[in-house]
Protein backbone atom coordinates (compact mmCIF):
# COMPACT_ATOMS: atom_id res chain seq x y z
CA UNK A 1 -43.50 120.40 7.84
CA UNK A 2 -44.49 119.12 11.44
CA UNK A 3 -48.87 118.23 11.54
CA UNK A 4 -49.67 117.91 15.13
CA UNK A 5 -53.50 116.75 16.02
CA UNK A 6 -55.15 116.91 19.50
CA UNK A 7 -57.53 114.27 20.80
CA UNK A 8 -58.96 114.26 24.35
CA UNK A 9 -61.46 117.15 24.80
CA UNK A 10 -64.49 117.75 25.68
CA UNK A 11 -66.59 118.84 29.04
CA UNK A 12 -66.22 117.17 32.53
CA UNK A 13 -67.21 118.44 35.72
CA UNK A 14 -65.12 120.27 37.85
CA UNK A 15 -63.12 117.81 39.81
CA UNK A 16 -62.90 115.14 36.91
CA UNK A 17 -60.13 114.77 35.08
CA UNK A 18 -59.44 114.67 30.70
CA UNK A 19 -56.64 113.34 28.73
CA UNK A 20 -55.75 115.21 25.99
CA UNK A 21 -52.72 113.80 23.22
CA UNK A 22 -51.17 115.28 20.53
CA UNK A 23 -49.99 113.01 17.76
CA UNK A 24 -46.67 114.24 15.81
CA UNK A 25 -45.07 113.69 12.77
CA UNK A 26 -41.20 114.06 12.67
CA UNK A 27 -38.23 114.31 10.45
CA UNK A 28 -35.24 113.04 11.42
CA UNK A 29 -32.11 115.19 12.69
CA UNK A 30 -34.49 116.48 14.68
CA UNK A 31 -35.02 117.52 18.42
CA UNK A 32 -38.01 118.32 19.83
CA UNK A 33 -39.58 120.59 22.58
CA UNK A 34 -43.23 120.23 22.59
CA UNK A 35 -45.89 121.63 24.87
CA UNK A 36 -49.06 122.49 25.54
CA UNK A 37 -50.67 126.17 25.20
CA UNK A 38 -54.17 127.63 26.10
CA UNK A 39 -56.73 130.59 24.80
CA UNK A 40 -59.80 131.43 25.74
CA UNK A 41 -61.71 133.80 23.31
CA UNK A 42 -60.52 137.83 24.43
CA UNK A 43 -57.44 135.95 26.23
CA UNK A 44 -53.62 135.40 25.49
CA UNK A 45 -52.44 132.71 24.48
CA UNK A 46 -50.55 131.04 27.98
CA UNK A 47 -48.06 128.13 28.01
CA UNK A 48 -49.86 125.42 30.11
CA UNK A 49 -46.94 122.73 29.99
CA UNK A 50 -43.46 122.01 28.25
CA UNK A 51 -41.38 118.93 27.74
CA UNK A 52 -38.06 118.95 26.41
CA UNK A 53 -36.46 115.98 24.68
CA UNK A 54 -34.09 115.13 27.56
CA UNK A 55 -37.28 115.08 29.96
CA UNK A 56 -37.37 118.65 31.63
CA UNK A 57 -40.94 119.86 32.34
CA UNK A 58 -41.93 123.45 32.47
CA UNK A 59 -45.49 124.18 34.22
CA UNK A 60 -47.59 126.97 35.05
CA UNK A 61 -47.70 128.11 38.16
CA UNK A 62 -51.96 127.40 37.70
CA UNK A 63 -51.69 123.68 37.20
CA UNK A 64 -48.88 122.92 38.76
CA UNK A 65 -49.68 119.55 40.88
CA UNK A 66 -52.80 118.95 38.82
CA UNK A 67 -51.31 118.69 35.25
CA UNK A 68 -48.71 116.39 34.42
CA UNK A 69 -47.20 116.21 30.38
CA UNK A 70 -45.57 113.12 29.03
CA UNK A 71 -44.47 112.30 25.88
CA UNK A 72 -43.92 108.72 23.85
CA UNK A 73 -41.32 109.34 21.43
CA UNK A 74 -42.05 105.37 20.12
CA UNK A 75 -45.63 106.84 19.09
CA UNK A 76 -44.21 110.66 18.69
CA UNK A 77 -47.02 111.69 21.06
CA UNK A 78 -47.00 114.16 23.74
CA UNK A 79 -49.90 114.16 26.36
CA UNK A 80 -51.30 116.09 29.14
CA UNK A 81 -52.63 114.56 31.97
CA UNK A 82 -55.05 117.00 33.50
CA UNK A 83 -56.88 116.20 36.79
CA UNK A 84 -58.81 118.23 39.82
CA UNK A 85 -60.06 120.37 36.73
CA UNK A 86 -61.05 123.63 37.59
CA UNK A 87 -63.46 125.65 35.52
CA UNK A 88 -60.85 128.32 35.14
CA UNK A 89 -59.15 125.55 33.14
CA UNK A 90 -61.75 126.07 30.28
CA UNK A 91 -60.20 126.73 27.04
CA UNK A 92 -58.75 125.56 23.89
CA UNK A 93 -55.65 123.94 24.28
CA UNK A 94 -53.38 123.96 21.48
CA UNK A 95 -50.74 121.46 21.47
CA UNK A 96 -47.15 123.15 20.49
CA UNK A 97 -44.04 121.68 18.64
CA UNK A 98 -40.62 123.52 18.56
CA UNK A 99 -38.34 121.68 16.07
CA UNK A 100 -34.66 122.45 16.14
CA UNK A 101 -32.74 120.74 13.30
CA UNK A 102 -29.12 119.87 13.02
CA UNK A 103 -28.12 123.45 11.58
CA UNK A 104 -29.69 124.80 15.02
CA UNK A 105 -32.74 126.55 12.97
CA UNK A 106 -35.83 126.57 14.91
CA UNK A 107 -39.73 125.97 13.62
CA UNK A 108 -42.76 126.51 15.70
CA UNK A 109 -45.74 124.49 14.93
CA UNK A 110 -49.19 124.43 16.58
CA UNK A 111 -52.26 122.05 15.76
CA UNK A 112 -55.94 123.02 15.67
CA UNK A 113 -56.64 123.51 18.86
CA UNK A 114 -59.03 120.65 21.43
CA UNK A 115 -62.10 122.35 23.28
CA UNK A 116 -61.86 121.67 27.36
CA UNK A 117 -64.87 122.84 29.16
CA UNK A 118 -65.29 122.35 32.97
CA UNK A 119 -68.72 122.92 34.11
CA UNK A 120 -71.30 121.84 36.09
């Protein structure tokens, strides 16, 4: 079992910029792609960001140049820089965990989800 827990939300004004972070726990023999989803209520789910463990970052299209995702495997944290916020940015982001152990099995874990408002 992988808990992940966001920290960073809340409401800024479009224009500002939020941190958000996602603190893992890990097993060993174990390689990680983690990322960061988003859902307003009535929506899908989208993929916002995705770091693999050799670096590679996935973005969409939507925050491409705004967003940037980092991780610290020292503190087995992944976090998404967000600036120029937008209010179509509003949502809860979830932060994502994809754990593929040494047999090649893969396990999808999510945390509880971090409130992001933009507004005025």
């Amino acid at each position: 079992q992988v808990q992940l827990v966001e920290s960073g939300g809340g409401l800024v004004q479009p224009g500002g910029s939020l941190r958000l972070s996602c603190a893992a726990s890990r097993s060993i023999f174990s390689i990680y792609t983690m990322g960061w989803y988003r859902q307003d209520p009535g929506k899908q789910r989208e993929l916002v960001a995705r770091i693999r463990g050799g670096g590679n970052t996935d973005y969409a299209d939507s925050v491409k140049g705004r967003f940037t995702i980092s991780r610290d495997n020292a503190k087995n944290t992944v976090s998404l820089q967000m600036n120029s916020l937008k209010p179509e940015d509003t949502a809860v982001y979830y932060c994502n965990a994809v754990v593929v152990d040494i047999a090649t099995s893969q396990y999808n874990y999510w945390g509880q989800g971090t409130q992001v408002t933009v507004a005025s």
